[in-house]
N, C-alpha and C. Protein backbone atom coordinates (compact mmCIF):
# COMPACT_ATOMS: atom_id res chain seq x y z
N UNK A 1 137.30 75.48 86.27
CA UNK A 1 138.41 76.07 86.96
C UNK A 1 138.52 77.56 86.60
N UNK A 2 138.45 77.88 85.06
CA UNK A 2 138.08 79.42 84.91
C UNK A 2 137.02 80.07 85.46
N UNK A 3 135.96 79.53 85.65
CA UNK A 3 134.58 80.00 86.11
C UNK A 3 134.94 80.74 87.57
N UNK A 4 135.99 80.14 88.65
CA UNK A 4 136.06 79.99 90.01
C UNK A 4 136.41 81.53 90.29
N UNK A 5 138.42 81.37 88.83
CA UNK A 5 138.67 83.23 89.07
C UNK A 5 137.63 84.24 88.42
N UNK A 6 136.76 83.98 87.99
CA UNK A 6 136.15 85.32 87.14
C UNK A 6 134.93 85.84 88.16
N UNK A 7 135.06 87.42 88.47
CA UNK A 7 134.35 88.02 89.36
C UNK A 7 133.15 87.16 89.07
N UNK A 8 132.39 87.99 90.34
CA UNK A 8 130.81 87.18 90.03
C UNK A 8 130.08 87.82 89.35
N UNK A 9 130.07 89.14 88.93
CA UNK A 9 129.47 89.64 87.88
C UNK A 9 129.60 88.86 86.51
N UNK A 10 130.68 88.78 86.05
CA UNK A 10 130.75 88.06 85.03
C UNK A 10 130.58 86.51 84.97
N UNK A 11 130.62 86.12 86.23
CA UNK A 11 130.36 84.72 86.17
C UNK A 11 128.85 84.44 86.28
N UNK A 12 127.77 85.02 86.57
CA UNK A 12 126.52 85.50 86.44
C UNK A 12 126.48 85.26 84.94
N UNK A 13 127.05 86.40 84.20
CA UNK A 13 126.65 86.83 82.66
C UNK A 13 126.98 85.83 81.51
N UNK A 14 127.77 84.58 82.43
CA UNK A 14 128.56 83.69 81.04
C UNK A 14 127.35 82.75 80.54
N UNK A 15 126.71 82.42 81.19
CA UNK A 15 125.67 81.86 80.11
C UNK A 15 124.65 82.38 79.42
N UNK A 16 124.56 83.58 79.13
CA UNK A 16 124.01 84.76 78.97
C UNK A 16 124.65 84.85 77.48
N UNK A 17 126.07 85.38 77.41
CA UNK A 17 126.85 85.29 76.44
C UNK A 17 126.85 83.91 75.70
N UNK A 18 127.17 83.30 76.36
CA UNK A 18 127.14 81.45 75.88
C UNK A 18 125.87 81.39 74.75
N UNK A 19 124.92 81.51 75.20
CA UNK A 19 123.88 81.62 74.42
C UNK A 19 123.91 82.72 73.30
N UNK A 20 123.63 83.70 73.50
CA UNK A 20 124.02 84.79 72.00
C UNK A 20 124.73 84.03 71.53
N UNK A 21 126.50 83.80 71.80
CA UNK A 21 127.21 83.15 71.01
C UNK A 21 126.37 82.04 69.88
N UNK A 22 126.14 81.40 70.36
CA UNK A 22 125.25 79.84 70.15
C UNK A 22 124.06 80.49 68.96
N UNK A 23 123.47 81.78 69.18
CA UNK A 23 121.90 82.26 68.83
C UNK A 23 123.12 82.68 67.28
N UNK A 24 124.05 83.37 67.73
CA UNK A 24 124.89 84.25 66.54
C UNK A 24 125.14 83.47 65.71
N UNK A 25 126.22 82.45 66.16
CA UNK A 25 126.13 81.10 64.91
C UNK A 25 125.29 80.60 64.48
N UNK A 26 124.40 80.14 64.54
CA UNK A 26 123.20 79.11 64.36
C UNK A 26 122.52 80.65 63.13
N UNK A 27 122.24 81.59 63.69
CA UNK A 27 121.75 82.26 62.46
C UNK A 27 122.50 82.93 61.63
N UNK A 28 123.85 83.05 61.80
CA UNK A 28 125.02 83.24 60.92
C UNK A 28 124.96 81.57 59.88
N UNK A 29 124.66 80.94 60.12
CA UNK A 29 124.64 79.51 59.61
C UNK A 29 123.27 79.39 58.69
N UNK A 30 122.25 79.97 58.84
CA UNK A 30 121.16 79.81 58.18
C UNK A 30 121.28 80.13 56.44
N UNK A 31 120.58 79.22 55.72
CA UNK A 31 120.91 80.27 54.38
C UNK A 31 120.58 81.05 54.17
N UNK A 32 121.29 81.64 52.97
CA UNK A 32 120.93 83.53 52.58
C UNK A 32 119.60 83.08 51.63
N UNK A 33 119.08 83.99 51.45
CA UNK A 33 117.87 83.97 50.68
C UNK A 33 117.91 85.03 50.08
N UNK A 34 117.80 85.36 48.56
CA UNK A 34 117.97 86.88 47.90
C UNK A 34 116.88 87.19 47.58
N UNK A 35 115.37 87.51 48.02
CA UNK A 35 113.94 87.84 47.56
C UNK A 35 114.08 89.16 46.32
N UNK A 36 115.45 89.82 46.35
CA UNK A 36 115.47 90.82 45.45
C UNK A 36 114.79 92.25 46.09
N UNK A 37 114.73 92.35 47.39
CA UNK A 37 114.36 93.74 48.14
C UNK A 37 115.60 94.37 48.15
N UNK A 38 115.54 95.58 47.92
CA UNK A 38 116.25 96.74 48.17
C UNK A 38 117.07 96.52 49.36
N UNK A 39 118.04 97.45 49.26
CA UNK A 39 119.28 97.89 50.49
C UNK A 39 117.90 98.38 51.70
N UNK A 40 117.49 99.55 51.01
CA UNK A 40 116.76 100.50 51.84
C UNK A 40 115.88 99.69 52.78
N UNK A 41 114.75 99.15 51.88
CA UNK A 41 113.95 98.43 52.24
C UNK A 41 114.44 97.33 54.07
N UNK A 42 115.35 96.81 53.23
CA UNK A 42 116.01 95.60 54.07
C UNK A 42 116.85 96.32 55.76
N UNK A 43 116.51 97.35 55.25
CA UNK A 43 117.24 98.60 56.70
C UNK A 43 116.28 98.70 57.66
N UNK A 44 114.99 99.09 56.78
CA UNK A 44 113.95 99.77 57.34
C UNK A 44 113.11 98.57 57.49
N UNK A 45 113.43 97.34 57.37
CA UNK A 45 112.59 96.44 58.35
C UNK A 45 113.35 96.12 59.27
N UNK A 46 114.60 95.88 59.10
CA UNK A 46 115.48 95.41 60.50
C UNK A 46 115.15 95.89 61.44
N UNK A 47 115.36 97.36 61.07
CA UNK A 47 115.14 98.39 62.18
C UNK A 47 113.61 98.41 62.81
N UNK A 48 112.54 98.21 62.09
CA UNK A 48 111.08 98.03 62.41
C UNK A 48 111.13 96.80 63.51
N UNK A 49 111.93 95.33 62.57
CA UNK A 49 111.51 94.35 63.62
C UNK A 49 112.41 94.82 64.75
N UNK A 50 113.60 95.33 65.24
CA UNK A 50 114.63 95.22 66.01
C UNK A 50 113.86 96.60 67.12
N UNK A 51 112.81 97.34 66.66
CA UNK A 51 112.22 98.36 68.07
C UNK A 51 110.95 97.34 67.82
N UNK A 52 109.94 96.69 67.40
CA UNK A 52 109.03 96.13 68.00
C UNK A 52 109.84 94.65 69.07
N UNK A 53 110.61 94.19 68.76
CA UNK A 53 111.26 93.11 69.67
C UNK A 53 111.67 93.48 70.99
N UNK A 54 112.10 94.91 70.80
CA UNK A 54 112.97 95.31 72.03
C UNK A 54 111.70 95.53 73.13
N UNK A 55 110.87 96.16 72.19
CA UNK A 55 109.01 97.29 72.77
C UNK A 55 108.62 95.45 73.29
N UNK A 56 108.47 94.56 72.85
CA UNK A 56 107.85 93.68 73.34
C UNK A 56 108.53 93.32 74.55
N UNK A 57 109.89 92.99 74.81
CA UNK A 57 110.63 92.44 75.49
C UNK A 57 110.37 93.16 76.77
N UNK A 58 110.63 95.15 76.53
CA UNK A 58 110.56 95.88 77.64
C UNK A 58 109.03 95.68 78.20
N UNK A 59 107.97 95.22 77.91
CA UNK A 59 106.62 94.60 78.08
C UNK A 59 106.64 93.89 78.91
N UNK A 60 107.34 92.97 78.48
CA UNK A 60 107.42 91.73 79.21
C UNK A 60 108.02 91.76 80.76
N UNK A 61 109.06 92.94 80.71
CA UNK A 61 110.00 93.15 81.44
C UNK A 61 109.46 93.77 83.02
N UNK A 62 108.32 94.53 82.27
CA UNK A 62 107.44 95.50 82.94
C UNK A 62 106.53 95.02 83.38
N UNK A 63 105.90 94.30 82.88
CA UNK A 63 104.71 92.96 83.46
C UNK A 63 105.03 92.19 84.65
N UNK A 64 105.99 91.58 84.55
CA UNK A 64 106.48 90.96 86.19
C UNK A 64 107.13 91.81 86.63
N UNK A 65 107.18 92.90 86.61
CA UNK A 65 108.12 94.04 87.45
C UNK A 65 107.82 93.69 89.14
N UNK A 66 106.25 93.71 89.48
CA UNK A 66 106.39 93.40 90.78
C UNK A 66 106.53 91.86 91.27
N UNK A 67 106.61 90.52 90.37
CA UNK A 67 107.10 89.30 91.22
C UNK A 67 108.45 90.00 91.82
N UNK A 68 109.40 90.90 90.98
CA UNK A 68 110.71 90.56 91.53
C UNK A 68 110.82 91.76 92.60
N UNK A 69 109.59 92.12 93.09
CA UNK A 69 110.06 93.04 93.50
C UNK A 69 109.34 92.77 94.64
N UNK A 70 109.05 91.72 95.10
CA UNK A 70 108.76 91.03 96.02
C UNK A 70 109.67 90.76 97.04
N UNK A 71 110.69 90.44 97.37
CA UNK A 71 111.47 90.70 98.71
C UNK A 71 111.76 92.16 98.83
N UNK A 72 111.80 93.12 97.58
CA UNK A 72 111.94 94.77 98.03
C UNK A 72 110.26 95.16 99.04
N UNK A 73 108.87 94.31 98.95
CA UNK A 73 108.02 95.01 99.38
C UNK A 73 107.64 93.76 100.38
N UNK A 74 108.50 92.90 100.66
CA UNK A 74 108.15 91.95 101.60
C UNK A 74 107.99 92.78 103.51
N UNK A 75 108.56 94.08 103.53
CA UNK A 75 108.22 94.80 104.50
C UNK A 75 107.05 95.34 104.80
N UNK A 76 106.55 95.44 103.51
CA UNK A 76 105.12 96.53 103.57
C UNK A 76 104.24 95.69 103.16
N UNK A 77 104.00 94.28 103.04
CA UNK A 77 102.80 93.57 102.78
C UNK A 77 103.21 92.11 103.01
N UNK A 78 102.17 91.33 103.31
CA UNK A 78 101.90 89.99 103.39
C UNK A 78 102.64 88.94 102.15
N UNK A 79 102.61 87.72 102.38
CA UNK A 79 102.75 86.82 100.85
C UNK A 79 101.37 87.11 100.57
N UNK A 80 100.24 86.85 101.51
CA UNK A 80 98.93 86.54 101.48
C UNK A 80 98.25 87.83 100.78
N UNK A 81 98.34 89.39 100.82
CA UNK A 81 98.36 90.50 100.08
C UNK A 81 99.14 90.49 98.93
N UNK A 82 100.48 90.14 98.61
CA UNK A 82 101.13 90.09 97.76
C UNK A 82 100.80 88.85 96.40
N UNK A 83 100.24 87.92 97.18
CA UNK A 83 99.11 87.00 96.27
C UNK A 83 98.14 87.66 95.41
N UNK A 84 97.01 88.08 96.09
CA UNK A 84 95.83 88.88 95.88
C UNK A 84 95.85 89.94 94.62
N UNK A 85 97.53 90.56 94.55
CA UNK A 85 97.59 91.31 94.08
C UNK A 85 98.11 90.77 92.55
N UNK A 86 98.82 89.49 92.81
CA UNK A 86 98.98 88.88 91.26
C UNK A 86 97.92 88.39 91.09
N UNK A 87 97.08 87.80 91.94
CA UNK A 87 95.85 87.18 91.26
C UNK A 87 94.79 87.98 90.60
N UNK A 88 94.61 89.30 91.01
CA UNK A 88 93.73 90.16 89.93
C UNK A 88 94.54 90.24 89.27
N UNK A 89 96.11 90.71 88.77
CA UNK A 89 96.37 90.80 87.71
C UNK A 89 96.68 90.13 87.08
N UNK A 90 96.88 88.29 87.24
CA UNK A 90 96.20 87.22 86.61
C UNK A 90 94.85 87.66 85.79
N UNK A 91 93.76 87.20 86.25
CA UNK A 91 92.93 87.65 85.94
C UNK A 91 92.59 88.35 84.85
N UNK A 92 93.21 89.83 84.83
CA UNK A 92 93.02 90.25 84.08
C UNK A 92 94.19 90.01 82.89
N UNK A 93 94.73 89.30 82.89
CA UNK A 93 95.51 89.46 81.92
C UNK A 93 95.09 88.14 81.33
N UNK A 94 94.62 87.11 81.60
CA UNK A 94 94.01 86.22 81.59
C UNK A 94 92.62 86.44 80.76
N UNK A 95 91.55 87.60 80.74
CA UNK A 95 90.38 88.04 80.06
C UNK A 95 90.71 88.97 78.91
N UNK A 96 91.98 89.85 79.24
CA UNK A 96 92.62 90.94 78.13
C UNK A 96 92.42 90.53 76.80
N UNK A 97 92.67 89.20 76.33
CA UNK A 97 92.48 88.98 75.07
C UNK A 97 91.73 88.92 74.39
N UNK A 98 90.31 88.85 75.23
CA UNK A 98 88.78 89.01 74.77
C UNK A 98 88.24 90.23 73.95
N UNK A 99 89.23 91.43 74.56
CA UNK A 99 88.99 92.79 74.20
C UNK A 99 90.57 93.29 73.27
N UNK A 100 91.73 92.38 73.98
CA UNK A 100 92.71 93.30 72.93
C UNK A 100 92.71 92.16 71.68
N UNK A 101 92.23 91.50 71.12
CA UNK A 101 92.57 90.59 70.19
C UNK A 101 91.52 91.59 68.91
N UNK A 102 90.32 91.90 69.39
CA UNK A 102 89.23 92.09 68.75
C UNK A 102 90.04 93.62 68.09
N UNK A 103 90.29 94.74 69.28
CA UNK A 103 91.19 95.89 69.18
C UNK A 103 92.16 96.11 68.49
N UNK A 104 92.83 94.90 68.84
CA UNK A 104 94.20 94.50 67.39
C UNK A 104 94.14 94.51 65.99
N UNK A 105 92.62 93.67 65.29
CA UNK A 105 92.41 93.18 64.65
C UNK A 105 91.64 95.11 63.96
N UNK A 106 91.46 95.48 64.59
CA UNK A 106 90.50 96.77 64.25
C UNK A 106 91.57 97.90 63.98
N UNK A 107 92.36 97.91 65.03
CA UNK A 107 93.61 99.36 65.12
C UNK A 107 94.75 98.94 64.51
N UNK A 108 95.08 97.65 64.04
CA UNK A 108 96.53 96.98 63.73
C UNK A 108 97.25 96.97 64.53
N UNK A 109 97.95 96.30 64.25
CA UNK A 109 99.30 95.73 65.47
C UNK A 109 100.18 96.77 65.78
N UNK A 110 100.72 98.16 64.65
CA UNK A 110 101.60 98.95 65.11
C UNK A 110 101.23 99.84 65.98
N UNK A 111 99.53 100.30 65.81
CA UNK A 111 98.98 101.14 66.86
C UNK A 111 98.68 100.46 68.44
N UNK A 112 98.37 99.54 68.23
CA UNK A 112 98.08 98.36 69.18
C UNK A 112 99.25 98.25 69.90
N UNK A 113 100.04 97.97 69.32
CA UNK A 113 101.94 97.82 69.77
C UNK A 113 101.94 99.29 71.22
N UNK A 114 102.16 100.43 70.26
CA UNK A 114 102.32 101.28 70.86
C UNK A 114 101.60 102.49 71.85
N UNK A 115 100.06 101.44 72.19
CA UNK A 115 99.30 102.10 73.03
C UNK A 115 99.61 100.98 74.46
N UNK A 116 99.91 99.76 73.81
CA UNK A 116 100.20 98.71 75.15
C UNK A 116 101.88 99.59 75.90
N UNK A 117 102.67 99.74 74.96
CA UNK A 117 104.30 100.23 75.92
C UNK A 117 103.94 101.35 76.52
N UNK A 118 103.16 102.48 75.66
CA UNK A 118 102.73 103.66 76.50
C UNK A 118 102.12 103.10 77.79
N UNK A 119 100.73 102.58 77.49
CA UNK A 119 99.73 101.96 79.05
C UNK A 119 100.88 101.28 80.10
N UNK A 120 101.68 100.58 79.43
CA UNK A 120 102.48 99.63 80.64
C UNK A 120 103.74 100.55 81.01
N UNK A 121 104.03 101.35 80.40
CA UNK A 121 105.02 102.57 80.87
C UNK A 121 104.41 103.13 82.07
N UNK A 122 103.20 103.98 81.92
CA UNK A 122 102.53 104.32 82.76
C UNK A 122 101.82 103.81 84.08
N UNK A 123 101.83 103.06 84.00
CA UNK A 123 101.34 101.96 85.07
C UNK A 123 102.75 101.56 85.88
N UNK A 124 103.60 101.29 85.37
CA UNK A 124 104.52 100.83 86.22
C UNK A 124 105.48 101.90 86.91
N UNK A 125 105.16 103.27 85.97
CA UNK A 125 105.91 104.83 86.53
C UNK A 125 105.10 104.73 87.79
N UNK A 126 103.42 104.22 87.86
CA UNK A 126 102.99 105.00 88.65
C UNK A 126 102.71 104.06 89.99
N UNK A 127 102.94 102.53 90.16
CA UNK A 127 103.29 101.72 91.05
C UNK A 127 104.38 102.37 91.45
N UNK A 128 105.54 102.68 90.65
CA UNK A 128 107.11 103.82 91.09
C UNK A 128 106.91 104.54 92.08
N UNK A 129 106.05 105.45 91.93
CA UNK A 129 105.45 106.39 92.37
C UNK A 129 104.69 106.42 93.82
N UNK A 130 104.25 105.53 93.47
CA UNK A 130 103.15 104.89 94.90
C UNK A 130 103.64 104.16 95.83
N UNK A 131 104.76 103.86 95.43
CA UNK A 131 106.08 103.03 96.12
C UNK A 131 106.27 104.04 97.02
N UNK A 132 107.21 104.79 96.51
CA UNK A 132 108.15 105.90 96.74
C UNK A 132 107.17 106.59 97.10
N UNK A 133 106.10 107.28 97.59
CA UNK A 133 105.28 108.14 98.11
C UNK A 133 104.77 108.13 99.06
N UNK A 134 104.12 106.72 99.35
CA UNK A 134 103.27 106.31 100.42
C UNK A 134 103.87 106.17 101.90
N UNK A 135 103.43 106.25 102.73
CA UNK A 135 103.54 106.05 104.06
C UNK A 135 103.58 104.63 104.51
N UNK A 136 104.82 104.24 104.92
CA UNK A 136 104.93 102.49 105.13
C UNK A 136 103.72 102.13 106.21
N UNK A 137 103.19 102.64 105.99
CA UNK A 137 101.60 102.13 107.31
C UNK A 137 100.60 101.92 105.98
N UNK A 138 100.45 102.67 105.05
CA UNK A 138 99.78 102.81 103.86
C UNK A 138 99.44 101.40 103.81
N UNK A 139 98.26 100.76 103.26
CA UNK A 139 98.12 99.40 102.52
C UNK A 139 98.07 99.55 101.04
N UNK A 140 98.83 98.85 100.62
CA UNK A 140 99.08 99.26 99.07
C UNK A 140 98.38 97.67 98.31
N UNK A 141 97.60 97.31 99.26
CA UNK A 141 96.94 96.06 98.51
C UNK A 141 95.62 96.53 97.01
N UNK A 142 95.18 97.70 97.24
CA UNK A 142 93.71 97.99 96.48
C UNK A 142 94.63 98.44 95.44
N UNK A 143 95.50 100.12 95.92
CA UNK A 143 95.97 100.43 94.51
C UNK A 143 97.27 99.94 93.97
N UNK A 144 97.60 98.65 94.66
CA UNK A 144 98.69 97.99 93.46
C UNK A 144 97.74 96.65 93.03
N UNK A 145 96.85 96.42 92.88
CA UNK A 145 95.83 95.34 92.55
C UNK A 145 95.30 96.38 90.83
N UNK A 146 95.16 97.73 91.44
CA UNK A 146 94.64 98.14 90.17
C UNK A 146 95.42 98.49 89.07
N UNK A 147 96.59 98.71 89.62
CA UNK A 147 97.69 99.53 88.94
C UNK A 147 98.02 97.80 88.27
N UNK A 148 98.65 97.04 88.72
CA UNK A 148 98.84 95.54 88.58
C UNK A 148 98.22 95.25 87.44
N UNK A 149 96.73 95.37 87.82
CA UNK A 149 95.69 94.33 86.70
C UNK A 149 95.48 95.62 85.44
N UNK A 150 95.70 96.63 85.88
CA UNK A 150 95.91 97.35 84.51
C UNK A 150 97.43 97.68 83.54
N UNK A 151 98.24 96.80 84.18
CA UNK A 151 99.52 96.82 83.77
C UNK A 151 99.33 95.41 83.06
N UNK A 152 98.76 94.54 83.58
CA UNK A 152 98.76 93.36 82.84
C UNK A 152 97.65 93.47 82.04
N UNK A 153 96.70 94.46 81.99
CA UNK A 153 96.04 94.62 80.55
C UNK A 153 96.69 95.18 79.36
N UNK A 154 97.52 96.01 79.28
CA UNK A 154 98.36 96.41 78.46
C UNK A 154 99.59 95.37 77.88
């Protein structure tokens, strides 16, 4: 019955909240553990894990950028083009690990970390770009296939 008056913005966001709530207790509930690390220390990892979580998340975020953006380009291409174009970047994201696992293991994870948000920053500025540029006659099947499968290599 509350759900009915609350705008739809917020009625969207309540299980959203519901959950944090739920995530907040449950690890407000966990025990403390005193390993004997420093104030400092204990800052400067929070803060380490709390920008690699966010850097992963915005990854993630950026990676399916074009499923959802699929009724925005349902004018300018096919399902049947719009397929093609997740399926190379299937693909490649699908083989990526052959080469970034080995890369990881060589450059470490923090350099590794931060050449993937740069690459997938860039890639998805420049689908932006190619969006917003092109001529709606344009076929944007080749260079969002490349831009795509090199966004999902990163």
């Amino acid at each position: 019955m509350l759900r009915a008056k609350m705008p739809a913005w917020l009625n969207d966001l309540l299980p959203i909240v519901i959950l944090l709530v739920v995530v907040a207790l449950v690890v407000a509930r966990l025990p403390k553990v005193d390993l004997g690390h420093s104030p400092a220390y204990l800052r400067r990892r929070v803060r380490n894990w709390i920008t690699v979580g966010l850097t992963y998340a915005f990854l993630y975020m950026g990676r399916y950028n074009l499923t959802v953006c699929a009724t925005a380009l349902g004018s300018r291409m096919t399902n049947r083009e719009f397929g093609t174009i997740l399926a190379w970047g299937s693909v490649t994201y699908g083989l990526s690990f052959l080469i970034n696992g080995p890369l990881t293991d060589r450059f470490g994870g923090r350099k590794t970390i931060i050449l993937s948000a740069a690459g997938s920053s860039i890639m998805n500025v420049a689908m932006g770009v190619m969006l917003a540029t092109t001529d709606k006659a344009v076929n944007l099947v080749v260079p969002f296939s490349i831009l795509y499968s090199l966004n999902m290599y990163f």
